[in-house]
C-alpha atoms as a PDB file:
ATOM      1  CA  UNK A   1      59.419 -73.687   3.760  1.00  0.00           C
ATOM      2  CA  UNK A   2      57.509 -70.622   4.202  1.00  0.00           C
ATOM      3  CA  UNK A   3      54.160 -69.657   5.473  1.00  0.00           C
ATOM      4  CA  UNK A   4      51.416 -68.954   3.747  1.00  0.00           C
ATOM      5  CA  UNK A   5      47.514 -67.946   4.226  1.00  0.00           C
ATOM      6  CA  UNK A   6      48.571 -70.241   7.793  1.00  0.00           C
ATOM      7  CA  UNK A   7      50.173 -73.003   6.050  1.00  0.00           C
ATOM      8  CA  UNK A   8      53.412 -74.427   5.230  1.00  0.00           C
ATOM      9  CA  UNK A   9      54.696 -74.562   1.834  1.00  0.00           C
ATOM     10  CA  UNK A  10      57.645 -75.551   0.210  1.00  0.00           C
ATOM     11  CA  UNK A  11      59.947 -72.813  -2.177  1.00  0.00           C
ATOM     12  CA  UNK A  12      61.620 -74.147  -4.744  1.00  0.00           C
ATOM     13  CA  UNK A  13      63.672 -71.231  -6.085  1.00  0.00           C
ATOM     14  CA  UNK A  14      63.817 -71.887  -9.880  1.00  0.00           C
ATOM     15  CA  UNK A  15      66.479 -68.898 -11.252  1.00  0.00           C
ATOM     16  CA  UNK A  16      69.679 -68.261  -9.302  1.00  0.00           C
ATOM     17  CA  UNK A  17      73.201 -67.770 -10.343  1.00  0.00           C
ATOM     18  CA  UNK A  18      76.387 -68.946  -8.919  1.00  0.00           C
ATOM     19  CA  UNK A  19      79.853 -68.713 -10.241  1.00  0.00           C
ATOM     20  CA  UNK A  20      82.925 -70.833  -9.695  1.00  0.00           C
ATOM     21  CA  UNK A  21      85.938 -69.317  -8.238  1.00  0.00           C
ATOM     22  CA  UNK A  22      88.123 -69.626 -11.247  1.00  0.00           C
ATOM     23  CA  UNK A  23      85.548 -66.652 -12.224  1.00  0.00           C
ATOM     24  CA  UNK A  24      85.021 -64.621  -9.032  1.00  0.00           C
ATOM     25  CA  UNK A  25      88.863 -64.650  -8.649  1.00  0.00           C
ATOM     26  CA  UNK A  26      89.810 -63.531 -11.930  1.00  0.00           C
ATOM     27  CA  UNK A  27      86.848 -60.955 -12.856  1.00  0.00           C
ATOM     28  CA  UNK A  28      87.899 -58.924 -14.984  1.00  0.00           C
ATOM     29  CA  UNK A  29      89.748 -61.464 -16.960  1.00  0.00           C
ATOM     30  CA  UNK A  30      86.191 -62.374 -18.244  1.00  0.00           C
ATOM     31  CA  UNK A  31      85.131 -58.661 -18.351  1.00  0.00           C
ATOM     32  CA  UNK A  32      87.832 -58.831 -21.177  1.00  0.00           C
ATOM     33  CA  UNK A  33      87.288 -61.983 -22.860  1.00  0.00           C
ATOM     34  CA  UNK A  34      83.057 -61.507 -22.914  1.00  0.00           C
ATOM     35  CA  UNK A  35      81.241 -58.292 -23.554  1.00  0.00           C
ATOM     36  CA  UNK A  36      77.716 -59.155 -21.756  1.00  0.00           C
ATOM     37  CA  UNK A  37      79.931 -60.376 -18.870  1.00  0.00           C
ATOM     38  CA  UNK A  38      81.554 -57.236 -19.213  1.00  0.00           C
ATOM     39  CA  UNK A  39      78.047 -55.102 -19.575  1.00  0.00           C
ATOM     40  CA  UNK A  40      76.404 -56.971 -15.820  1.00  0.00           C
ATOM     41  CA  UNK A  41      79.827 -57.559 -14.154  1.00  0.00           C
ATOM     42  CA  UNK A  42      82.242 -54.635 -14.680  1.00  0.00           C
ATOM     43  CA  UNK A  43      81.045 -52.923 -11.922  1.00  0.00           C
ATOM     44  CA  UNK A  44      82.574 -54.423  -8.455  1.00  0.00           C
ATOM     45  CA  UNK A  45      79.422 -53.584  -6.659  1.00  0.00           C
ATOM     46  CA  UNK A  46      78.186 -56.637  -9.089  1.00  0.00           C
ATOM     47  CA  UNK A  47      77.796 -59.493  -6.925  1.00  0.00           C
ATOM     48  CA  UNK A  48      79.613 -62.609  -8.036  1.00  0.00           C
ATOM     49  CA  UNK A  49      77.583 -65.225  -5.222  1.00  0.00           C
ATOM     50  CA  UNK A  50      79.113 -68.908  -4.898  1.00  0.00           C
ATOM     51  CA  UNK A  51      76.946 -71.741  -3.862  1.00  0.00           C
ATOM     52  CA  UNK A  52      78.464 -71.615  -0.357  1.00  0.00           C
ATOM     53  CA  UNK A  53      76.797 -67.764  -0.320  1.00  0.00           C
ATOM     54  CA  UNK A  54      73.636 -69.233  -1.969  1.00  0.00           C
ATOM     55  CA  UNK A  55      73.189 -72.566   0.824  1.00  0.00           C
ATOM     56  CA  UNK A  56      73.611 -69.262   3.431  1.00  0.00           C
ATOM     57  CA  UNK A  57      70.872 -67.440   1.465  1.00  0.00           C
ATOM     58  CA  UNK A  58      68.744 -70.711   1.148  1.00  0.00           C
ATOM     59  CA  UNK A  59      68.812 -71.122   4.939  1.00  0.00           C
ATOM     60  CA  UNK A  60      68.163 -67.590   5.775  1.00  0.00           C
ATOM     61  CA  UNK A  61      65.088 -66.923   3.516  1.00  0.00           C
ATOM     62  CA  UNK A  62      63.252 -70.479   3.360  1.00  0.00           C
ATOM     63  CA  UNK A  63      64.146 -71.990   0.680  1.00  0.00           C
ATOM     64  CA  UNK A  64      64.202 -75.617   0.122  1.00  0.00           C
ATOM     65  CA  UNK A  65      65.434 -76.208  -3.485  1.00  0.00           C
ATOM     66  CA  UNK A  66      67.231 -74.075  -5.699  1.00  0.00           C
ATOM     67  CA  UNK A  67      68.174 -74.518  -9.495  1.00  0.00           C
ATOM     68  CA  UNK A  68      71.544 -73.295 -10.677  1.00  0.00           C
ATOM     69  CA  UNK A  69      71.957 -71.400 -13.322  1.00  0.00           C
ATOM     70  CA  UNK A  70      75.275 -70.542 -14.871  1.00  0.00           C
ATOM     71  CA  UNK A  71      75.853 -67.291 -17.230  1.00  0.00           C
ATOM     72  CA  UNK A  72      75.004 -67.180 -21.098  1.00  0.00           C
ATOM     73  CA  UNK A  73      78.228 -67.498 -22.280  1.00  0.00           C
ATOM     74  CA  UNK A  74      79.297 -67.869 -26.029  1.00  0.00           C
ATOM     75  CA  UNK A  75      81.657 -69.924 -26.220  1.00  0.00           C
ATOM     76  CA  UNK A  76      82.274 -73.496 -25.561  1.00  0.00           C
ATOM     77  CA  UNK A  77      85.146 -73.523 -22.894  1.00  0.00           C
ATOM     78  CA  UNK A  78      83.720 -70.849 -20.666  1.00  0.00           C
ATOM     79  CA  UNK A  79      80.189 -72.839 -20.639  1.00  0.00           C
ATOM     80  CA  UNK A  80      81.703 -75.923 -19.816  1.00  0.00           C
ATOM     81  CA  UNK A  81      83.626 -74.562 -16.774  1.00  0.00           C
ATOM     82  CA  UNK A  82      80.739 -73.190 -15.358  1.00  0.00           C
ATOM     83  CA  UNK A  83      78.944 -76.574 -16.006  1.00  0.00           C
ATOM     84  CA  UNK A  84      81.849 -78.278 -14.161  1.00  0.00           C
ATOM     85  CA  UNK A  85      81.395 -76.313 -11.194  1.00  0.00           C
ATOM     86  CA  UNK A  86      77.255 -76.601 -10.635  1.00  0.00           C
ATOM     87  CA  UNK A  87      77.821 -80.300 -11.050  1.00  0.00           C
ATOM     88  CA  UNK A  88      80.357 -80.061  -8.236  1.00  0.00           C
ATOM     89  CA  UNK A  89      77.741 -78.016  -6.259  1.00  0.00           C
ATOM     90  CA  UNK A  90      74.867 -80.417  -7.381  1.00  0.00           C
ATOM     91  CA  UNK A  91      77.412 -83.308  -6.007  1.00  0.00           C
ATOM     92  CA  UNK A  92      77.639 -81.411  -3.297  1.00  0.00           C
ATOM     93  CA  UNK A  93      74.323 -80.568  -2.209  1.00  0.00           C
ATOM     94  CA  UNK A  94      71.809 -83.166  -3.759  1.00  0.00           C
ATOM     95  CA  UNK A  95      69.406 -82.574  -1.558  1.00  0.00           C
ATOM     96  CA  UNK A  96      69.135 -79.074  -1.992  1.00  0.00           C
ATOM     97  CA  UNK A  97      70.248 -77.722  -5.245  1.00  0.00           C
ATOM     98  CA  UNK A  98      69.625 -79.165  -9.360  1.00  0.00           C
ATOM     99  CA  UNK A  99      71.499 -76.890 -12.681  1.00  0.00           C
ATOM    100  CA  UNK A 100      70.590 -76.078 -15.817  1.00  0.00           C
ATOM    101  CA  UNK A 101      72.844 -76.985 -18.055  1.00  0.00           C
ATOM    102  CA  UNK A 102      74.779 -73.450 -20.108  1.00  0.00           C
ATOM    103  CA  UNK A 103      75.471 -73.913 -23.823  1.00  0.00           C
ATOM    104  CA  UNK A 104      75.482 -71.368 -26.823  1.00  0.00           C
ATOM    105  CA  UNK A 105      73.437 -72.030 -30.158  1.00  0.00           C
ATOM    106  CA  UNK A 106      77.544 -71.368 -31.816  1.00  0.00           C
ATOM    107  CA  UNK A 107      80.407 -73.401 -31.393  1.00  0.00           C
ATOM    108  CA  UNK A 108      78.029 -77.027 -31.774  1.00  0.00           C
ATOM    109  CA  UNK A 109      75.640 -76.013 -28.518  1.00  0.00           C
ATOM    110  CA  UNK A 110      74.170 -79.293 -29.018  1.00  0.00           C
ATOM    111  CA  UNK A 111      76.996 -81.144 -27.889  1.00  0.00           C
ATOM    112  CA  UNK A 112      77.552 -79.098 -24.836  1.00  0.00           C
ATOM    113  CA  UNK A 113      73.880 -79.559 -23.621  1.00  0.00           C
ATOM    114  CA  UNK A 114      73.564 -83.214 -24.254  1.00  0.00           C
ATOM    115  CA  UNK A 115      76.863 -83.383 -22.443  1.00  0.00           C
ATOM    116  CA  UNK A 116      74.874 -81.219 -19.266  1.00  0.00           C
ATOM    117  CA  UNK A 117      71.819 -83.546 -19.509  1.00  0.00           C
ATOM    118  CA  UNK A 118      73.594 -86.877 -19.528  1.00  0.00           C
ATOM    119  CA  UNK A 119      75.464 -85.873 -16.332  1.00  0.00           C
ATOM    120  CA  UNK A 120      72.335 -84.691 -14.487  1.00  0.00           C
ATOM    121  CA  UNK A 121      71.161 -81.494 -15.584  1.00  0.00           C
ATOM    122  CA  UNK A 122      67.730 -80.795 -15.509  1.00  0.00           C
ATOM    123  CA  UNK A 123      67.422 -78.881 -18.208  1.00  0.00           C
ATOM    124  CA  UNK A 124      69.452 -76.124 -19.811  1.00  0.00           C
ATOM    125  CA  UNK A 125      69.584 -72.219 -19.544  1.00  0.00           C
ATOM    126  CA  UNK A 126      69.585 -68.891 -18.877  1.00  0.00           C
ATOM    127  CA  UNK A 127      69.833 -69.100 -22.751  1.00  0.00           C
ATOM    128  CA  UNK A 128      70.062 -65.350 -23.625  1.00  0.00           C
ATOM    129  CA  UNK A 129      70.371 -64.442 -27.612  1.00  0.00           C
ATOM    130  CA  UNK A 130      71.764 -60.882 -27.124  1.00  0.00           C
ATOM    131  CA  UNK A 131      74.570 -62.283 -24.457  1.00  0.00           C
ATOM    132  CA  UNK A 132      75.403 -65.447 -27.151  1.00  0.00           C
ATOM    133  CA  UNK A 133      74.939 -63.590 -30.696  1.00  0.00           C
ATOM    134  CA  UNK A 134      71.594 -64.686 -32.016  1.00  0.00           C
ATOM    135  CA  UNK A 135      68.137 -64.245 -32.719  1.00  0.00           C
ATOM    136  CA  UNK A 136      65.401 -66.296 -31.750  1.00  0.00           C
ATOM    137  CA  UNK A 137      63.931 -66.075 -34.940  1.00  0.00           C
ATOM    138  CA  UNK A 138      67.027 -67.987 -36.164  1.00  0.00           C
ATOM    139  CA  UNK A 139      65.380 -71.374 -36.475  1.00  0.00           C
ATOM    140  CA  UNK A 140      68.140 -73.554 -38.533  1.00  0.00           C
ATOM    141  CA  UNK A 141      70.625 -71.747 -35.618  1.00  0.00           C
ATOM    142  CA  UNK A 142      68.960 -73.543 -32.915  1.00  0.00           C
ATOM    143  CA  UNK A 143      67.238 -76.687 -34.548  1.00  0.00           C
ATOM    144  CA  UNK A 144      69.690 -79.072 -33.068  1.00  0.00           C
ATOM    145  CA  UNK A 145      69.413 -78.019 -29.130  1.00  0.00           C
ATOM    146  CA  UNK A 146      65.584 -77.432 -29.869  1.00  0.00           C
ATOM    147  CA  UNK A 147      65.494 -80.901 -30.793  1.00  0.00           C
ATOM    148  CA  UNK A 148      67.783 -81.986 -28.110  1.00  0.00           C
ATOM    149  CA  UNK A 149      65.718 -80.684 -25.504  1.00  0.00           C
ATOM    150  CA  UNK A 150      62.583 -82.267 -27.014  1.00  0.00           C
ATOM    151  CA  UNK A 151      63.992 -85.430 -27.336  1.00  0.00           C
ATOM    152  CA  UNK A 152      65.080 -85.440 -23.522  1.00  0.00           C
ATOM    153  CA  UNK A 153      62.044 -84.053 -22.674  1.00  0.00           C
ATOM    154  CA  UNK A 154      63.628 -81.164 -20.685  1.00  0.00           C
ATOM    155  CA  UNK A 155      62.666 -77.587 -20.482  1.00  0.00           C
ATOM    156  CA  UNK A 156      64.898 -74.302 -22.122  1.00  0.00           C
ATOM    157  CA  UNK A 157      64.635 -71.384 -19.334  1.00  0.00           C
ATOM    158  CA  UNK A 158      65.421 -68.151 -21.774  1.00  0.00           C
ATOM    159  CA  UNK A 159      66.002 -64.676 -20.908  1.00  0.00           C
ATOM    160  CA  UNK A 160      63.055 -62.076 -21.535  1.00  0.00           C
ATOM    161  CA  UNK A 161      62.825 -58.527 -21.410  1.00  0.00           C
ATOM    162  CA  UNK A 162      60.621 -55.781 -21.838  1.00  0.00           C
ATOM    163  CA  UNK A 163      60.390 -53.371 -25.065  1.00  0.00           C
ATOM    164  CA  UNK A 164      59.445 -50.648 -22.964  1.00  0.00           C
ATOM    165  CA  UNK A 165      60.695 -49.239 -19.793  1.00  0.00           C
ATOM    166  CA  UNK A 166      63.790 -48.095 -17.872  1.00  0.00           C
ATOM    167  CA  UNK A 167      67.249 -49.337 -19.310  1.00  0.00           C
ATOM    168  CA  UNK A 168      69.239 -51.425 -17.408  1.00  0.00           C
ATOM    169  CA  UNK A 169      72.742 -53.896 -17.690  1.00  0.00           C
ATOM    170  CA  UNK A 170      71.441 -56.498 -19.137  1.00  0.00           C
ATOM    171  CA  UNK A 171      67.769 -55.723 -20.283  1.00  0.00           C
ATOM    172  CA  UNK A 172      68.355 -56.930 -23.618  1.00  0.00           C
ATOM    173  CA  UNK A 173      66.334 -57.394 -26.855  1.00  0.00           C
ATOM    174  CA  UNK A 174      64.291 -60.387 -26.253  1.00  0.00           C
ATOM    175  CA  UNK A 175      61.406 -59.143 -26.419  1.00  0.00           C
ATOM    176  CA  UNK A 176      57.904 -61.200 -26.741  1.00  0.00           C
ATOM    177  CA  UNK A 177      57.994 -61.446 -30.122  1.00  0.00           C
ATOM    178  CA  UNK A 178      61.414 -62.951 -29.580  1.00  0.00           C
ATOM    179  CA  UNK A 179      59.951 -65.567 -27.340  1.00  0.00           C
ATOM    180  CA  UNK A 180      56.976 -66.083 -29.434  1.00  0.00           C
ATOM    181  CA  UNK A 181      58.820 -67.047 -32.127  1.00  0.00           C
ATOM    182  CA  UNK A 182      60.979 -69.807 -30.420  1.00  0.00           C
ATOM    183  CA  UNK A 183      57.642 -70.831 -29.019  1.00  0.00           C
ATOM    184  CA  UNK A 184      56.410 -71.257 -32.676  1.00  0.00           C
ATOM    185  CA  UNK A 185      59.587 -73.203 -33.574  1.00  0.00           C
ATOM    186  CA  UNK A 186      59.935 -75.016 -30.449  1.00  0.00           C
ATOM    187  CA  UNK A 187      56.023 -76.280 -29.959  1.00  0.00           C
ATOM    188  CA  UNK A 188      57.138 -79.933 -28.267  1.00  0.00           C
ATOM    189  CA  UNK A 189      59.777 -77.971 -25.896  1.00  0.00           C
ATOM    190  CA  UNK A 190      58.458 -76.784 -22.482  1.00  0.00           C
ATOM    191  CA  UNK A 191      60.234 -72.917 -22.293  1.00  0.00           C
ATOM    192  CA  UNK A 192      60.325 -71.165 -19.134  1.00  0.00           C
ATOM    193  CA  UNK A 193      60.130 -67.176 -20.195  1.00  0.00           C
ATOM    194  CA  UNK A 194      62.205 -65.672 -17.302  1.00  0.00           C
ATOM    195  CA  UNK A 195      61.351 -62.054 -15.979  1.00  0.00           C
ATOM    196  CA  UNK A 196      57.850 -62.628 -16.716  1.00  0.00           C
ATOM    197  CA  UNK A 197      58.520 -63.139 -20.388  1.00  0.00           C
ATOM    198  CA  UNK A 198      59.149 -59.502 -20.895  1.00  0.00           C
ATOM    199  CA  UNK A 199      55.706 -58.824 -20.904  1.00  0.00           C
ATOM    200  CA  UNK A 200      54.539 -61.694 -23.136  1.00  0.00           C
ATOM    201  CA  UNK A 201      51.803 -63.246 -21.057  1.00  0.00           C
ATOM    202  CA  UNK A 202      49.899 -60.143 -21.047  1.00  0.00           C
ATOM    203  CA  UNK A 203      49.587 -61.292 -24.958  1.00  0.00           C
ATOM    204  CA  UNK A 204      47.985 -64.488 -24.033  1.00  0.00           C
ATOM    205  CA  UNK A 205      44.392 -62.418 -24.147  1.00  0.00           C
ATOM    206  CA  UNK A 206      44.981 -62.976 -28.180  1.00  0.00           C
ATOM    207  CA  UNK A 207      43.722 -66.727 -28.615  1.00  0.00           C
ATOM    208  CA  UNK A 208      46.373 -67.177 -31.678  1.00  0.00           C
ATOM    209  CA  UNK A 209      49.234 -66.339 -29.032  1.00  0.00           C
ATOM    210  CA  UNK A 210      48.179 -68.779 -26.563  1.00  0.00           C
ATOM    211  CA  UNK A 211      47.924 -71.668 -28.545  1.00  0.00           C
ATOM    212  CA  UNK A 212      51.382 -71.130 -29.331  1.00  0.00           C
ATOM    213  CA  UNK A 213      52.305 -70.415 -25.933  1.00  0.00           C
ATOM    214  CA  UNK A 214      50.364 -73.557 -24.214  1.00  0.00           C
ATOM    215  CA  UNK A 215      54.383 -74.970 -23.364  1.00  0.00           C
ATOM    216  CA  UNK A 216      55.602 -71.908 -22.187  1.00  0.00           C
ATOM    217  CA  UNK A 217      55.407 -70.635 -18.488  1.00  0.00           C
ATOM    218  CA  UNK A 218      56.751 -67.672 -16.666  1.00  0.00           C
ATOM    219  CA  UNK A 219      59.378 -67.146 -13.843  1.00  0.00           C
ATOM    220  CA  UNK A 220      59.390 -63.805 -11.629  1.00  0.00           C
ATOM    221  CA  UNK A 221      63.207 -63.242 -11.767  1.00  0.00           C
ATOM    222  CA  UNK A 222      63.980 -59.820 -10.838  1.00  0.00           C
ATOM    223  CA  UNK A 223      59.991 -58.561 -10.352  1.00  0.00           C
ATOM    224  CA  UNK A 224      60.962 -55.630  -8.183  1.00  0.00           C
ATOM    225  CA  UNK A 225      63.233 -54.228 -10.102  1.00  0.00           C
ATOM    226  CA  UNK A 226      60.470 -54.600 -13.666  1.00  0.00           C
ATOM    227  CA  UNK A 227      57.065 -54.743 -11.618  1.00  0.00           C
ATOM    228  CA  UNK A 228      55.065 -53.749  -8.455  1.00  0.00           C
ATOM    229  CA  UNK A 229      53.792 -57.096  -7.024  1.00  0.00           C
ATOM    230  CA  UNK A 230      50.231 -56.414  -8.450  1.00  0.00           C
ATOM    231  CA  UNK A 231      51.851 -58.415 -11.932  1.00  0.00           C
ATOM    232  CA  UNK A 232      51.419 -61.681  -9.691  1.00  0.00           C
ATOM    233  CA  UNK A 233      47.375 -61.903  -9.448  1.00  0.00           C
ATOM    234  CA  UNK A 234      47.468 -60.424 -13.100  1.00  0.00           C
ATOM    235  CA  UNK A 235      49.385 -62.567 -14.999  1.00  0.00           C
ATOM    236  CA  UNK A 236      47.640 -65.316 -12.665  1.00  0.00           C
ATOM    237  CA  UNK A 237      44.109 -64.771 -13.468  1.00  0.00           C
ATOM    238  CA  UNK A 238      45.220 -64.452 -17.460  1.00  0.00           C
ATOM    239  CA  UNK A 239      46.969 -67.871 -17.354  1.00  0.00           C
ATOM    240  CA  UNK A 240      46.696 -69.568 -14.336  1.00  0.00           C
ATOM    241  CA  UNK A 241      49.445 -70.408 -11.153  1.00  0.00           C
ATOM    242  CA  UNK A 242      50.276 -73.993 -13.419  1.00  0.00           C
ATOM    243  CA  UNK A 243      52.167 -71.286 -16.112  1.00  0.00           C
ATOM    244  CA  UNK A 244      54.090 -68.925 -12.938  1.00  0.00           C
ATOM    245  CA  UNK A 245      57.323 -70.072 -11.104  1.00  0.00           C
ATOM    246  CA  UNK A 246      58.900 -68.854  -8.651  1.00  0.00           C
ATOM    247  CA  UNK A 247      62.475 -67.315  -8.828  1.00  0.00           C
ATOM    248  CA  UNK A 248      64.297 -64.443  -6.953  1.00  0.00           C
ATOM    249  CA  UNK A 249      67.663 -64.287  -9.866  1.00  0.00           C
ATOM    250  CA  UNK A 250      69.773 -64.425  -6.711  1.00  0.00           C
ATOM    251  CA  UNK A 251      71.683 -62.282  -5.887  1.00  0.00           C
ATOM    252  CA  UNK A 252      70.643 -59.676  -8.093  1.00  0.00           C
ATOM    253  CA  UNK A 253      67.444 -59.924  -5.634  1.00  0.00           C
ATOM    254  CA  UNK A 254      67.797 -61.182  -2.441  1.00  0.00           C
ATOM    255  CA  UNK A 255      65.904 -64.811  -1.737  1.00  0.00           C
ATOM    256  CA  UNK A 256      64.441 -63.638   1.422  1.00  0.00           C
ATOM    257  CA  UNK A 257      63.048 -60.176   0.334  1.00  0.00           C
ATOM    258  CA  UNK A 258      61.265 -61.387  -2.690  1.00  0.00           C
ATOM    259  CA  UNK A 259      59.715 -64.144  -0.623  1.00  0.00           C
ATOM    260  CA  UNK A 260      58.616 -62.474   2.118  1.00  0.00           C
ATOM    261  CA  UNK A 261      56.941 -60.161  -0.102  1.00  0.00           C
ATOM    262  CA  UNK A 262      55.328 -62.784  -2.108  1.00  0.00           C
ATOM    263  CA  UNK A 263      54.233 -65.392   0.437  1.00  0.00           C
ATOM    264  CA  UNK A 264      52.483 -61.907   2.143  1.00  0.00           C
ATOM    265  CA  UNK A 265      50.498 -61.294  -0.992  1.00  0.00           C
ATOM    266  CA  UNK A 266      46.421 -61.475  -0.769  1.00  0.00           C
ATOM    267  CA  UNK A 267      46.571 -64.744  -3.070  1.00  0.00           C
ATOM    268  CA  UNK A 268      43.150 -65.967  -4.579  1.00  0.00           C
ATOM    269  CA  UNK A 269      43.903 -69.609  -3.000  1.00  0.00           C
ATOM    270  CA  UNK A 270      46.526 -71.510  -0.868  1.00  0.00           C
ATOM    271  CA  UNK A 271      46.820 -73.927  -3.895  1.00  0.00           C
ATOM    272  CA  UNK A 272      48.219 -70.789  -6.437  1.00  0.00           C
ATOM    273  CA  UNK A 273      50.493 -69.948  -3.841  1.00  0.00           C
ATOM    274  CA  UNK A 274      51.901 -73.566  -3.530  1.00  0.00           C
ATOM    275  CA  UNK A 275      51.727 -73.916  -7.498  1.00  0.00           C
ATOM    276  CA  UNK A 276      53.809 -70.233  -7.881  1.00  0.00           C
ATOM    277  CA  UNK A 277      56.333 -71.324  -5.186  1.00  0.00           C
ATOM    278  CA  UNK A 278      57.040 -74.771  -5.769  1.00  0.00           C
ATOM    279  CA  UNK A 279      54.717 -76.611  -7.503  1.00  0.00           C
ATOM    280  CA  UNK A 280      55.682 -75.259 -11.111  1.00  0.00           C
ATOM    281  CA  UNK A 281      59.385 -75.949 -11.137  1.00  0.00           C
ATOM    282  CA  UNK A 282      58.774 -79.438  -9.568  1.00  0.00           C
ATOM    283  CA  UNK A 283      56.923 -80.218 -12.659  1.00  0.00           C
ATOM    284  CA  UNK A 284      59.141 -78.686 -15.161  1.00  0.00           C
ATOM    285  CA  UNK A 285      62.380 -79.918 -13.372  1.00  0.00           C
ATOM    286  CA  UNK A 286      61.321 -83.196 -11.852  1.00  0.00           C
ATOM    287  CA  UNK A 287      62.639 -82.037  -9.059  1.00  0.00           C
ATOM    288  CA  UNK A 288      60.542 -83.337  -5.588  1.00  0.00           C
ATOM    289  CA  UNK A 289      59.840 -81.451  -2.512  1.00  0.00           C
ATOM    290  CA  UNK A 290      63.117 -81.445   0.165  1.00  0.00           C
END
C-alpha cells in the first residue's frame, strides 16, 4: 500500500516483466534466435529481472499485486516457456502476483492462449505486432484469439507507441490508428492500450473514436521515459480514472520511483487515485485487493 491525499491505498502494478532463467542465462542465445529480443536486450545494461528481483521490488516500493507479463515472442516454443515459468511464479506467489498469458497471432496463437487461460491466466499479453510480425489491421490474422478472449471474457493488454517523438528500442509502429483498429474489430474484448495507448486517448475528444474505444483503457508503462506526469490529470479529465491503470513496465522503470511520483501528484479526488492504482486492474483482471 501506499499513501495518498492521507490515506492508504492499495497498488496493484498491472505491466511488469520477468524472465525465466533458461533466458537470463543464455541471453544472447535469444538475441540470435529473435530480432525484437535482440533490438531491447542486446545491450547487457538491459535488465533481465526474475520474479525473485520483482517480490524484492514489490516489497521495497509498495506494491501489493503485480501482473506478469512475459515477452512478445513469435513463436510457439519460446511463448510457452515463458508461460511455464509465470505459472511457476504465480504457484509460487498466489497471493501476490497473476500473468498474462504470451501467444503470437502465427503458429495457431489460439491454442497457446486458451492453453494460458485454462491454467490460470488472467488474460493474455504484452501482444506487440511489430515484435510478432503483424498488423493490427489484420483482422482474419487475429479472429481466433479475438474471439478467444471474448469468449473467456478476458482482457488483451497490447503494446502502443507514439508516431511522434524520440526513437527508442522498442518504440514500435503501433500507433493509435493501430489500436483503433483492433478496437473496431475487437468491440466485445476489453484491451488495455499500454504506454498510454501511444497517444490514442487524446483522440477520444472525437465522439466516433470513443464509441469505439468504450472497452479500451490505458496503462502508464514507461510514462517518464514518453511523458511529464502532467499526462495523468489529462488523459483523466478526457476519460475518466475507470479507463487509467497503473503500471511501472518493471524494470525498465523502477516500481518505487514511478509510485512515489504518482501517489505525490495533486489528484482531483482520493477515489481517481485508488481507481488509477488499483482499482482498474482489479476490474479488468479479477484480481482482489492483497
Amino acid at each position: 500500500m501506499i499513501e495518498v491525499m492521507g490515506r492508504l491505498l492499495p497498488v496493484v502494478d498491472g505491466h511488469v516483466h520477468v524472465f525465466p532463467e533458461d533466458i537470463r542465462l543464455a541471453r544472447q542465445a535469444f538475441v540470435e534466435r529473435d530480432g525484437w529480443f535482440a533490438e531491447l536486450y542486446s545491450p547487457e545494461k538491459a535488465r533481465l529481472a526474475s520474479t525473485e528481483d520483482l517480490i524484492e521490488s514489490m516489497d521495497r516500493a509498495g506494491v501489493d499485486r503485480s501482473i506478469l507479463c512475459g515477452f512478445p515472442w513469435r513463436h510457439a516454443e519460446m511463448c510457452r516457456l515463458h508461460n511455464l515459468y509465470m505459472l511457476d511464479s504465480v504457484a509460487a506467489h498466489p497471493d501476490r502476483l497473476a500473468w498474462l498469458g504470451i501467444a503470437s497471432p502465427h503458429e495457431d496463437g489460439a491454442a497457446e492462449a486458451a492453453w494460458c487461460l485454462a491454467n490460470g491466466a488472467v488474460g493474455i499479453g504484452e501482444l506487440n505486432a511489430d515484435a510478432q510480425g503483424f498488423r493490427w489491421t489484420d483482422a482474419d490474422l487475429l479472429a481466433p484469439l479475438v474471439g478467444l478472449c471474448a469468449e473467456a471474457g478476458r482482457p488483451m493488454l497490447v503494446h502502443g507507441s507514439e508516431p511522434v517523438g524520440h526513437r527508442y528500442p522498442g518504440k514500435g509502429t503501433a500507433t493509435p490508428d493501430q489500436l483503433l483498429a483492433l478496437a473496431s474489430i475487437a468491440p466485445d474484448v476489453d484491451i488495455v492500450a499500454a504506454h498510454w495507448g501511444g497517444g490514442l486517448p487524446f483522440y477520444e475528444l472525437m465522439p466516433e473514436v470513443s464509441t469505439t474505444l468504450t472497452r479500451v483503457v490505458y496503462d502508464c508503462a514507461a510514462t517518464s521515459y514518453l511523458y511529464a506526469l502532467d499526462v495523468f490529470p489529462t488523459v483523466i479529465n478526457l476519460v475518466g480514472s475507470s479507463k487509467v491503470m497503473f503500471g511501472s513496465d518493471f524494470p525498465v522503470l523502477g516500481q518505487g520511483r514511478l509510485l512515489a511520483k504518482v501517489a505525490a501528484m495533486p489528484w482531483a479526488s482520493v477515489e481517481d487515485a485508488a481507481t488509477v492504482l488499483a482499482g482498474t486492474a482489479e476490474r479488468l483482471f479479477g484480481v482482489g485487493e492483497s
